[in-house]
N, C-alpha and C. Protein backbone atom coordinates (compact mmCIF):
# COMPACT_ATOMS: atom_id res chain seq x y z
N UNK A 1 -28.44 22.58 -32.26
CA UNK A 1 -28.19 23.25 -31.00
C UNK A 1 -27.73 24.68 -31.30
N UNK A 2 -28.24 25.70 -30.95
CA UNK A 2 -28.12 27.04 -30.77
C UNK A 2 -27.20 27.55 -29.80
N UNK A 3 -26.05 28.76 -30.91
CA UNK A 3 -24.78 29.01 -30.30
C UNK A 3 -25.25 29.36 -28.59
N UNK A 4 -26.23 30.21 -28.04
CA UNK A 4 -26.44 30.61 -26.86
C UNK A 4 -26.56 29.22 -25.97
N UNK A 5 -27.04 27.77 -26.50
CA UNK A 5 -27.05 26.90 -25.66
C UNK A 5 -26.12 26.02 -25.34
N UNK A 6 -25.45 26.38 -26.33
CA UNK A 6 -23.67 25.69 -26.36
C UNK A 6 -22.85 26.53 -25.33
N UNK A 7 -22.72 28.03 -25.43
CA UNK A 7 -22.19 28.71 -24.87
C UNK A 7 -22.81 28.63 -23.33
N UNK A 8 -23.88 28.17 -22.83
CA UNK A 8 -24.19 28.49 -21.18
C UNK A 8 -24.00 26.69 -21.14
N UNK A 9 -23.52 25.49 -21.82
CA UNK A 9 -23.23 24.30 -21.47
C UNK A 9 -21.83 24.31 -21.35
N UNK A 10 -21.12 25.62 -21.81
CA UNK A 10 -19.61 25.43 -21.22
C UNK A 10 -19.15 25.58 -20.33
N UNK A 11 -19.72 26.54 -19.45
CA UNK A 11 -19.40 26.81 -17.90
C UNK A 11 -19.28 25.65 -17.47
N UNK A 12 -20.02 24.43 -17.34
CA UNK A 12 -20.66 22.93 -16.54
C UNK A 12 -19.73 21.87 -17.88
N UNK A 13 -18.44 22.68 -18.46
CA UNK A 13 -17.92 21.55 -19.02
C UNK A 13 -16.38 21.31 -18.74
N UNK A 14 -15.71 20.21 -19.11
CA UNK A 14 -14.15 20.07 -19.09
C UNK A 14 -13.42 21.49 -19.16
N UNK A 15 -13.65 21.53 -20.44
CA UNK A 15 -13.20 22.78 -20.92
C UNK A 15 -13.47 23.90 -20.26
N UNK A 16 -14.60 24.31 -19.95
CA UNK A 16 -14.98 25.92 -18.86
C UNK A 16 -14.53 25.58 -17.88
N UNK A 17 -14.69 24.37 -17.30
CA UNK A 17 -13.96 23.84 -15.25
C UNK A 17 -12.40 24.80 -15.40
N UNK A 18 -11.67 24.22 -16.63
CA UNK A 18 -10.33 24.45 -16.98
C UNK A 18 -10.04 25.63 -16.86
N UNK A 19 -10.54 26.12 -17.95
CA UNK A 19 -10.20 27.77 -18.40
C UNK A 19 -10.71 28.66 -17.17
N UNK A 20 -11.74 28.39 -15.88
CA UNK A 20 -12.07 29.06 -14.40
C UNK A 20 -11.04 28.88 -14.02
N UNK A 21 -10.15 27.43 -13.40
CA UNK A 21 -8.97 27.34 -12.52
C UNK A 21 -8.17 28.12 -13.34
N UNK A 22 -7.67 27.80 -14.80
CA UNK A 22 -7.05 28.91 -14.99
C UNK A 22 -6.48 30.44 -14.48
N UNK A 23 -7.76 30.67 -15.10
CA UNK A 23 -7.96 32.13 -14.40
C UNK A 23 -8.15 32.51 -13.02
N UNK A 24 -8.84 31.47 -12.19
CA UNK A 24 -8.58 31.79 -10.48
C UNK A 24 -6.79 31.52 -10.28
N UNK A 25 -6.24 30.82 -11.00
CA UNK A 25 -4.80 30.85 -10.62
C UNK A 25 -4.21 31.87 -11.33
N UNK A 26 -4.26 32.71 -12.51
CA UNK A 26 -4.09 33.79 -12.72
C UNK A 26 -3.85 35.04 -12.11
N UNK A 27 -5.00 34.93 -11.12
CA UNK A 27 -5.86 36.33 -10.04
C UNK A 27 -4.81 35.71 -8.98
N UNK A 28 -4.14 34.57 -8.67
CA UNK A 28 -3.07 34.44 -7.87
C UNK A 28 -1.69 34.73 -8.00
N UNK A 29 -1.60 35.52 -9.07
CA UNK A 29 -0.31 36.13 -9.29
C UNK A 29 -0.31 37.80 -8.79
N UNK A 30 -1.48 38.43 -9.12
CA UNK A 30 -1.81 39.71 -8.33
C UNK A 30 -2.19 39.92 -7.02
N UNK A 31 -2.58 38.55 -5.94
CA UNK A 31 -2.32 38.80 -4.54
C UNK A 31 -1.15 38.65 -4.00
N UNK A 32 -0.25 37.83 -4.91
CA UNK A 32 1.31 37.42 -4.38
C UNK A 32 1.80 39.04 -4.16
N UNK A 33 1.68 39.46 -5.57
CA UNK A 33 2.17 40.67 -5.26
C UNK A 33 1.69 41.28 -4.01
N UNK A 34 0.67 41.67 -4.12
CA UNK A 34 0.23 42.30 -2.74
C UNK A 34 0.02 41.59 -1.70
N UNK A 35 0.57 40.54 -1.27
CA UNK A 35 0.96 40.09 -0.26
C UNK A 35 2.59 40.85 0.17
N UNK A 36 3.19 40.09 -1.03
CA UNK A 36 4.71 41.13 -0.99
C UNK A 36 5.09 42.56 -0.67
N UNK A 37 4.00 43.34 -1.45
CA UNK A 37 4.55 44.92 -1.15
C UNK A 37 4.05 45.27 0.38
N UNK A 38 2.49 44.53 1.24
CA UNK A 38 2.09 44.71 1.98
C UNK A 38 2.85 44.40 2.83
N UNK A 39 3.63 42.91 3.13
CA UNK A 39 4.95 42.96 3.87
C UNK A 39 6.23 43.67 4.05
N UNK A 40 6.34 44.34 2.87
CA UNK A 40 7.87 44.82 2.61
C UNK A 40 7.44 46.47 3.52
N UNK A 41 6.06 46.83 3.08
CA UNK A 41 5.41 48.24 3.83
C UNK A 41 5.16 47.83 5.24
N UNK A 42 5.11 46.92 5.62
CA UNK A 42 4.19 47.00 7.08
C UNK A 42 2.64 47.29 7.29
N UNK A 43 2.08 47.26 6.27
CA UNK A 43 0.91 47.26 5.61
C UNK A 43 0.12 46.42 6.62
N UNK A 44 -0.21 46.40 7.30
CA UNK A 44 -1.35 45.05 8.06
C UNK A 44 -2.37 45.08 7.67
N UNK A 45 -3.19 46.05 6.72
CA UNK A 45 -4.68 46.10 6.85
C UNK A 45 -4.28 45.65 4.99
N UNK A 46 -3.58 46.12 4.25
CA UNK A 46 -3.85 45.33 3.04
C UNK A 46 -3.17 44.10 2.99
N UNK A 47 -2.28 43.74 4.13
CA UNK A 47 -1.46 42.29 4.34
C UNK A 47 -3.01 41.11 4.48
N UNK A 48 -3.65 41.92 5.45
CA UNK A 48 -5.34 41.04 5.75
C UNK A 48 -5.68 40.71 4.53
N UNK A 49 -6.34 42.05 3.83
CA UNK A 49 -7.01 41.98 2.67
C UNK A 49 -6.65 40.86 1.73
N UNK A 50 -5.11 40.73 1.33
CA UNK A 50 -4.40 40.11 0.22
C UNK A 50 -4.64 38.92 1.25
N UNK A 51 -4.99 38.64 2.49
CA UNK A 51 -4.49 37.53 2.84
C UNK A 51 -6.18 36.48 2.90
N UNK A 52 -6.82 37.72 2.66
CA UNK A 52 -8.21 36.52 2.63
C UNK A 52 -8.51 36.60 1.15
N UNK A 53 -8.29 37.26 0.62
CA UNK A 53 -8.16 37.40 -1.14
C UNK A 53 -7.65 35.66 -1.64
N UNK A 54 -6.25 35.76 -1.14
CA UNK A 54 -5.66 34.33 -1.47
C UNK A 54 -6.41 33.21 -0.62
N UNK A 55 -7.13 33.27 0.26
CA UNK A 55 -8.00 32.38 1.11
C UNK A 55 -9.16 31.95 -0.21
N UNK A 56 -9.63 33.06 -0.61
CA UNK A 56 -10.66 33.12 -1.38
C UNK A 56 -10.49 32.06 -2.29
N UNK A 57 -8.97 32.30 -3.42
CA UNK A 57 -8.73 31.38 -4.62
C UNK A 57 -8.34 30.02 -3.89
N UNK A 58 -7.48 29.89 -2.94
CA UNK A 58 -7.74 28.70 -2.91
C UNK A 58 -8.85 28.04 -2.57
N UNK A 59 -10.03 28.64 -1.69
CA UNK A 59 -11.33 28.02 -1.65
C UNK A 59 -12.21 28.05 -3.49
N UNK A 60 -12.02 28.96 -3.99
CA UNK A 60 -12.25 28.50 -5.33
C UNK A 60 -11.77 27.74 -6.42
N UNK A 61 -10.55 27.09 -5.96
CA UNK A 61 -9.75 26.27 -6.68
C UNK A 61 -10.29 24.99 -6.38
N UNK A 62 -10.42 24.42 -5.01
CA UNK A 62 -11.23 23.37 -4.06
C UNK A 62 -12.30 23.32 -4.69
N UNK A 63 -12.95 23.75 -5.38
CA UNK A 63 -14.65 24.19 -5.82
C UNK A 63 -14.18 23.37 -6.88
N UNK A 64 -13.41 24.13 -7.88
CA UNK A 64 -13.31 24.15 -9.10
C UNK A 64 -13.03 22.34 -9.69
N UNK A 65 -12.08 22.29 -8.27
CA UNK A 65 -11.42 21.02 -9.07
C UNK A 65 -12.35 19.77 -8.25
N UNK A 66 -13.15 19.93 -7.26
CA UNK A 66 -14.28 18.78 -6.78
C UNK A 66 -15.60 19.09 -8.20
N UNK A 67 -15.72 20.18 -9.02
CA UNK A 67 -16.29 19.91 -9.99
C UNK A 67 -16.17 18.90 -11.34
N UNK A 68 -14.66 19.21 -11.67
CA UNK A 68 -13.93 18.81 -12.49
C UNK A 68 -14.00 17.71 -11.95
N UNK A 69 -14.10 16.30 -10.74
CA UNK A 69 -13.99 15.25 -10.21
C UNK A 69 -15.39 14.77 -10.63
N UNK A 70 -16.05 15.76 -10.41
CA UNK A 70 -17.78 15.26 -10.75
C UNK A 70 -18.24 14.83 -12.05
N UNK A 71 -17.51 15.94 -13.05
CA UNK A 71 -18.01 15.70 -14.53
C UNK A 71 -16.88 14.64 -14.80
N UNK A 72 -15.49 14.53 -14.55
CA UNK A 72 -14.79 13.02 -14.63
C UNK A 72 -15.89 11.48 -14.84
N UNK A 73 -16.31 11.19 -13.23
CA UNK A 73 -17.30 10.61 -12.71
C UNK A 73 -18.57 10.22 -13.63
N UNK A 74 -18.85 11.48 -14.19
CA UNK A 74 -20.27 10.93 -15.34
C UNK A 74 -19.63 11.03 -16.75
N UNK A 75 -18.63 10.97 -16.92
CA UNK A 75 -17.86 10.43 -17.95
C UNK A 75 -17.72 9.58 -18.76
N UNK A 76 -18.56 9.14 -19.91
CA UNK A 76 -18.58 7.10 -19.67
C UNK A 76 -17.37 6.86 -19.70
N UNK A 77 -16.15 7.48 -20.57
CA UNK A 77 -15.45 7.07 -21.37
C UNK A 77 -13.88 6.71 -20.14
N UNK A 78 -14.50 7.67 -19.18
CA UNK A 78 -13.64 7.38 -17.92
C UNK A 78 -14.00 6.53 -16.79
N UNK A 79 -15.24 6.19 -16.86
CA UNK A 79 -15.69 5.57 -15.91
C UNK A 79 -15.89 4.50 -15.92
C-alpha cells in the first residue's frame, strides 16, 4: 500500500474522525473569545458572526461524532 493511499484512508479513519473533532474543538476556543470581547464591546454584528461560527462547530462536531458511530458499527472487533 502506497504512502498517498494510506494518507487519503485516514480522513475515513478512528484516528482522522479524532484528530477533526479535535481541532473543530480547538477553533472553539477562538469564538469563545470573540463571543466575549463582542459582548464586553456591544459588538452585535461580530456577537452574530461569533455566534453562527460556534453554530457551525457544533454542527460539525454532530457530523464528526455520527461518523465516528458509523466506523464503530463496521468494526468487527466492536460489533
Amino acid at each position: 500500500m502506497s504512502a498517498l493511499t494510506k494518507a487519503k484512508g485516514f480522513k475515513k479513519s478512528r484516528s482522522g474522525t479524532y484528530l477533526s473533532m479535535a481541532g473543530t474543538a480547538f477553533g472553539a476556543i477562538g469564538v469563545a473569545k470573540r463571543l466575549k470581547k463582542a459582548r464586553a464591546e456591544k459588538d452585535t454584528l461580530v456577537l452574530i458572526d461569533a455566534t453562527v461560527s460556534a453554530v457551525a462547530i457544533v454542527t460539525g462536531l454532530a457530523i464528526l461524532y455520527r461518523e465516528l458511530k458509523r466506523l464503530g458499527d463496521d468494526d468487527v472487533l466492536l460489533g
